[in-house]
PDB file of N, CA and C in Angstrom:
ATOM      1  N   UNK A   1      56.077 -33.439  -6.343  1.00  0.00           N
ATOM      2  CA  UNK A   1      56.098 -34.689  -5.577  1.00  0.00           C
ATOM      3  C   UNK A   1      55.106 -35.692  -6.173  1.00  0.00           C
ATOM      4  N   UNK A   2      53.473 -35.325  -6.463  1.00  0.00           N
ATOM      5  CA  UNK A   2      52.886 -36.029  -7.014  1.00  0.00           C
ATOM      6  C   UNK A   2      53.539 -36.738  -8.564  1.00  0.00           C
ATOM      7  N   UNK A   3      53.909 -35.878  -9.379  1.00  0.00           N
ATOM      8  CA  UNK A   3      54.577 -36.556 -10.368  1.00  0.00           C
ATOM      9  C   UNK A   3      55.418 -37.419 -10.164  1.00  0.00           C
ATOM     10  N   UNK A   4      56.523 -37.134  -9.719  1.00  0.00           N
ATOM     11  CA  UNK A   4      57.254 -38.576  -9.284  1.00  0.00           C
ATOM     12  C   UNK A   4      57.431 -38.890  -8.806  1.00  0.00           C
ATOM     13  N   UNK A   5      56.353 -39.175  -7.856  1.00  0.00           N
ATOM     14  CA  UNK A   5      55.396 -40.387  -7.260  1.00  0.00           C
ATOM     15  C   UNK A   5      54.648 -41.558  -8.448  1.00  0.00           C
ATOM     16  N   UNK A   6      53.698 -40.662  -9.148  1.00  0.00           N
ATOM     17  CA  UNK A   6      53.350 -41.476 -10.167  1.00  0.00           C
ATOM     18  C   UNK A   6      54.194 -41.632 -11.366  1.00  0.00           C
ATOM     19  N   UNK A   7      55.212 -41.377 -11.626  1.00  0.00           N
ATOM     20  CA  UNK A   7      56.125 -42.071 -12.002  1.00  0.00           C
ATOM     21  C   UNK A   7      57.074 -43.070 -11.784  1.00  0.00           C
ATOM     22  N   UNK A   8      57.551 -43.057 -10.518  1.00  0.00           N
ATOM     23  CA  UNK A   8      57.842 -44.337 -10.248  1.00  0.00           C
ATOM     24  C   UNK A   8      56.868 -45.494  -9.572  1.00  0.00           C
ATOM     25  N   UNK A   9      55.475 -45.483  -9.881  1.00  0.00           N
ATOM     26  CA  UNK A   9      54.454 -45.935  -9.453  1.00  0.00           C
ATOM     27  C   UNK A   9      54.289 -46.581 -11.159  1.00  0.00           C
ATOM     28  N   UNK A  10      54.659 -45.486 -12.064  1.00  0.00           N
ATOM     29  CA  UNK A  10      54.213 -46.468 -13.356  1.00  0.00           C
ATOM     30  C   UNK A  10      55.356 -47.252 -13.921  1.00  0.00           C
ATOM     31  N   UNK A  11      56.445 -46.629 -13.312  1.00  0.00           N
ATOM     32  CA  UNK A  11      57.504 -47.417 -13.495  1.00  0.00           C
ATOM     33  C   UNK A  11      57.608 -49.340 -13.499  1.00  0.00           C
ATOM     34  N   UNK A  12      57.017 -49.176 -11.936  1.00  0.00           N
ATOM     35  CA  UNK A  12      56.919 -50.103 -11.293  1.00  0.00           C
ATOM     36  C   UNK A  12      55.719 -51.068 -11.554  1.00  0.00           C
ATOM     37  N   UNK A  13      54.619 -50.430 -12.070  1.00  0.00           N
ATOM     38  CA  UNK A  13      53.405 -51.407 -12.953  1.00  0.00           C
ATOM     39  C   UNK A  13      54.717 -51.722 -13.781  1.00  0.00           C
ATOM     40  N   UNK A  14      54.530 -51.033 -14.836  1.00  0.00           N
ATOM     41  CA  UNK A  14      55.079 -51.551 -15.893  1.00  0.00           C
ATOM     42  C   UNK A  14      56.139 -52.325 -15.631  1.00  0.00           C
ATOM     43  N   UNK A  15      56.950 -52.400 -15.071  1.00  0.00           N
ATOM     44  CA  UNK A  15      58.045 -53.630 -14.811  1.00  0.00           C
ATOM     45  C   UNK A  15      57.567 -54.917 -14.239  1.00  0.00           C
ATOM     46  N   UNK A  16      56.652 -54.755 -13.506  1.00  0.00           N
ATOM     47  CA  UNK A  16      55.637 -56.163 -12.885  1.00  0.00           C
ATOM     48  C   UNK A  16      54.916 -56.220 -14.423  1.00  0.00           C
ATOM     49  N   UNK A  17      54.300 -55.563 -14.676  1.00  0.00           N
ATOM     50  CA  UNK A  17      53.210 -56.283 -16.046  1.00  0.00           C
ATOM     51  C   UNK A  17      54.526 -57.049 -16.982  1.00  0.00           C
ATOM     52  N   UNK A  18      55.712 -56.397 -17.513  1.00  0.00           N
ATOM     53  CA  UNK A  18      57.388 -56.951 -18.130  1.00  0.00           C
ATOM     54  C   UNK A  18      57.042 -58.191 -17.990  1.00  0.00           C
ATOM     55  N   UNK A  19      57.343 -58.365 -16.788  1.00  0.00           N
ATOM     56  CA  UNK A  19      57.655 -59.608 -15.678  1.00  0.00           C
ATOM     57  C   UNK A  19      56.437 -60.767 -15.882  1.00  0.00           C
ATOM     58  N   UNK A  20      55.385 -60.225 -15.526  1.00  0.00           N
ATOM     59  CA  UNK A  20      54.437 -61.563 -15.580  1.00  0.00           C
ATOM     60  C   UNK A  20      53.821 -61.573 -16.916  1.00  0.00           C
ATOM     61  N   UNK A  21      54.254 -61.123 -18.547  1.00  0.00           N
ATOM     62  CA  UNK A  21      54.417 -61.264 -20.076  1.00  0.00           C
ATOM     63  C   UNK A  21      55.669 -62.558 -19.947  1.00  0.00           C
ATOM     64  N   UNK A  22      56.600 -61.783 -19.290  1.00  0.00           N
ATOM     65  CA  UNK A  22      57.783 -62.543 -19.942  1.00  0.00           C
ATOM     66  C   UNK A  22      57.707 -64.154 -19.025  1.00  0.00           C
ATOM     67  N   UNK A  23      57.348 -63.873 -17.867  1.00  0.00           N
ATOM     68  CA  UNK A  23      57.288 -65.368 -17.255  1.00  0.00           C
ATOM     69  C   UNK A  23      56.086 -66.049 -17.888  1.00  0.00           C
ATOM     70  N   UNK A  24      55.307 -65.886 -18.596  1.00  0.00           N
ATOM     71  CA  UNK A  24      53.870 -66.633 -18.685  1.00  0.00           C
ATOM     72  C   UNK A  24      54.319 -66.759 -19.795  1.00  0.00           C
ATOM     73  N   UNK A  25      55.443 -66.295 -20.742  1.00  0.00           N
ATOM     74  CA  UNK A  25      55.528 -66.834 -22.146  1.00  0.00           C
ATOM     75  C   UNK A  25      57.058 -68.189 -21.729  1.00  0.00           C
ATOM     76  N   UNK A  26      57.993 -67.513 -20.559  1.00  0.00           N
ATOM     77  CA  UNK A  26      58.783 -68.160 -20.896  1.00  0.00           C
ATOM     78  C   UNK A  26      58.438 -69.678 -20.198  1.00  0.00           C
ATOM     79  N   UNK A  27      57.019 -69.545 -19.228  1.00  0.00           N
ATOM     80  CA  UNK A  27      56.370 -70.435 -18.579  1.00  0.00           C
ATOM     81  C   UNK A  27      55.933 -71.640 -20.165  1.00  0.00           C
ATOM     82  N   UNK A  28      55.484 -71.003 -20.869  1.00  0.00           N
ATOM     83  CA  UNK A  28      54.505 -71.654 -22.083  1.00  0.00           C
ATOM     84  C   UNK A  28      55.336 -72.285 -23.017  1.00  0.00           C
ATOM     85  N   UNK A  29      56.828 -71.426 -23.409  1.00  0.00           N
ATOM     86  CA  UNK A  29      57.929 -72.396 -24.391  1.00  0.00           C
ATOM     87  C   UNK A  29      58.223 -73.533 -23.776  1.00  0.00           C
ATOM     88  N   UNK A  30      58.265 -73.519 -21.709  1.00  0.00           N
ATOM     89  CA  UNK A  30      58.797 -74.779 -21.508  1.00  0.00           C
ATOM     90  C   UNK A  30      57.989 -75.624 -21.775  1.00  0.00           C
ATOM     91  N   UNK A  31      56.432 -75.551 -20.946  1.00  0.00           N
ATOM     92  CA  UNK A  31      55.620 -76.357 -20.926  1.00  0.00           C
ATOM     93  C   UNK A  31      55.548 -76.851 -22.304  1.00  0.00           C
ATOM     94  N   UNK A  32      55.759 -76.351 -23.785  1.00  0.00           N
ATOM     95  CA  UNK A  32      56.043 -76.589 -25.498  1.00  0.00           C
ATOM     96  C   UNK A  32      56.763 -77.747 -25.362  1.00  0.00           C
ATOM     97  N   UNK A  33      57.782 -77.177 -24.692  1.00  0.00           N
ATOM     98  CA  UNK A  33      59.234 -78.142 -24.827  1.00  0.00           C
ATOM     99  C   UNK A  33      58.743 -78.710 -24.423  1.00  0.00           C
ATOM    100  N   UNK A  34      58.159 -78.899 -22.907  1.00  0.00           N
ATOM    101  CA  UNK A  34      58.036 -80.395 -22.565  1.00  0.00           C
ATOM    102  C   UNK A  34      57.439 -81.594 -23.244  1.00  0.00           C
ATOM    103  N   UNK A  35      55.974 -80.961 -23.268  1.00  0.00           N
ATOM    104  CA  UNK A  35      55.159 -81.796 -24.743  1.00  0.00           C
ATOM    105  C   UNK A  35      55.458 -82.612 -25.215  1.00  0.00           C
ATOM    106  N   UNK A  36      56.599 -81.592 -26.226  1.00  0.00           N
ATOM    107  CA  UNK A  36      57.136 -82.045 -27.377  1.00  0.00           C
ATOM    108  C   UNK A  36      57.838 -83.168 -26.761  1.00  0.00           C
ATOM    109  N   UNK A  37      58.835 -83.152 -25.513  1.00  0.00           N
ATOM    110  CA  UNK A  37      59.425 -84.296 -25.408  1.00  0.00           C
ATOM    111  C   UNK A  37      58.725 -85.834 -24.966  1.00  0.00           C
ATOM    112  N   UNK A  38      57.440 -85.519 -24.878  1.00  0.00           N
ATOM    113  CA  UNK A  38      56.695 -86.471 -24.488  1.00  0.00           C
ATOM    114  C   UNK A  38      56.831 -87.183 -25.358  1.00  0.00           C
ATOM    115  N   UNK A  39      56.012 -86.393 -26.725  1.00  0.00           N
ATOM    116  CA  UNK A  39      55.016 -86.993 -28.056  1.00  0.00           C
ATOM    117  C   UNK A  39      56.073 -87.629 -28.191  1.00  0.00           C
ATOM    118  N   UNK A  40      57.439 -87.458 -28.139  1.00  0.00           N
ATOM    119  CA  UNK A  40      59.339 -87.733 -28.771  1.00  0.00           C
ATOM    120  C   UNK A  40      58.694 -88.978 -28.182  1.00  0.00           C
ATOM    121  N   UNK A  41      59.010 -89.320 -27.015  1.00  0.00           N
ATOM    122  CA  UNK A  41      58.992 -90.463 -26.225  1.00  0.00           C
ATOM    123  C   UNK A  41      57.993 -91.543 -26.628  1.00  0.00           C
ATOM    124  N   UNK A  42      56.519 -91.064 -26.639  1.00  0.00           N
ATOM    125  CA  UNK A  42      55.605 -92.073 -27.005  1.00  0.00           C
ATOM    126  C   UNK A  42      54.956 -91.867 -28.152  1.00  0.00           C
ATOM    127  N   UNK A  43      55.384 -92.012 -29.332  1.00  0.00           N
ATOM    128  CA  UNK A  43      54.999 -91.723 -31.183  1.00  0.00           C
ATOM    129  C   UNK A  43      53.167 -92.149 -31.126  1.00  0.00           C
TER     130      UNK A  43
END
């Protein structure tokens, strides 16, 4: 029981840690993009 317990306990880190990698990068290409469309706008 203890084992998988802490297995789906690390499961579940690890899919939250996934999650807030992949949102904080896919957070950072937009905020890129956006930027970029600024600098576009005002040279």
């Amino acid at each position: 029981m203890t084992i998988s317990f802490l297995g789906i306990l690390g499961i579940i880190a690890l899919g939250a840690i996934l999650l807030f990698i992949f949102g904080f990068l896919l957070l950072g290409f937009y905020e890129e993009k956006h930027t970029q469309k600024k600098s576009k706008e005002k040279p």
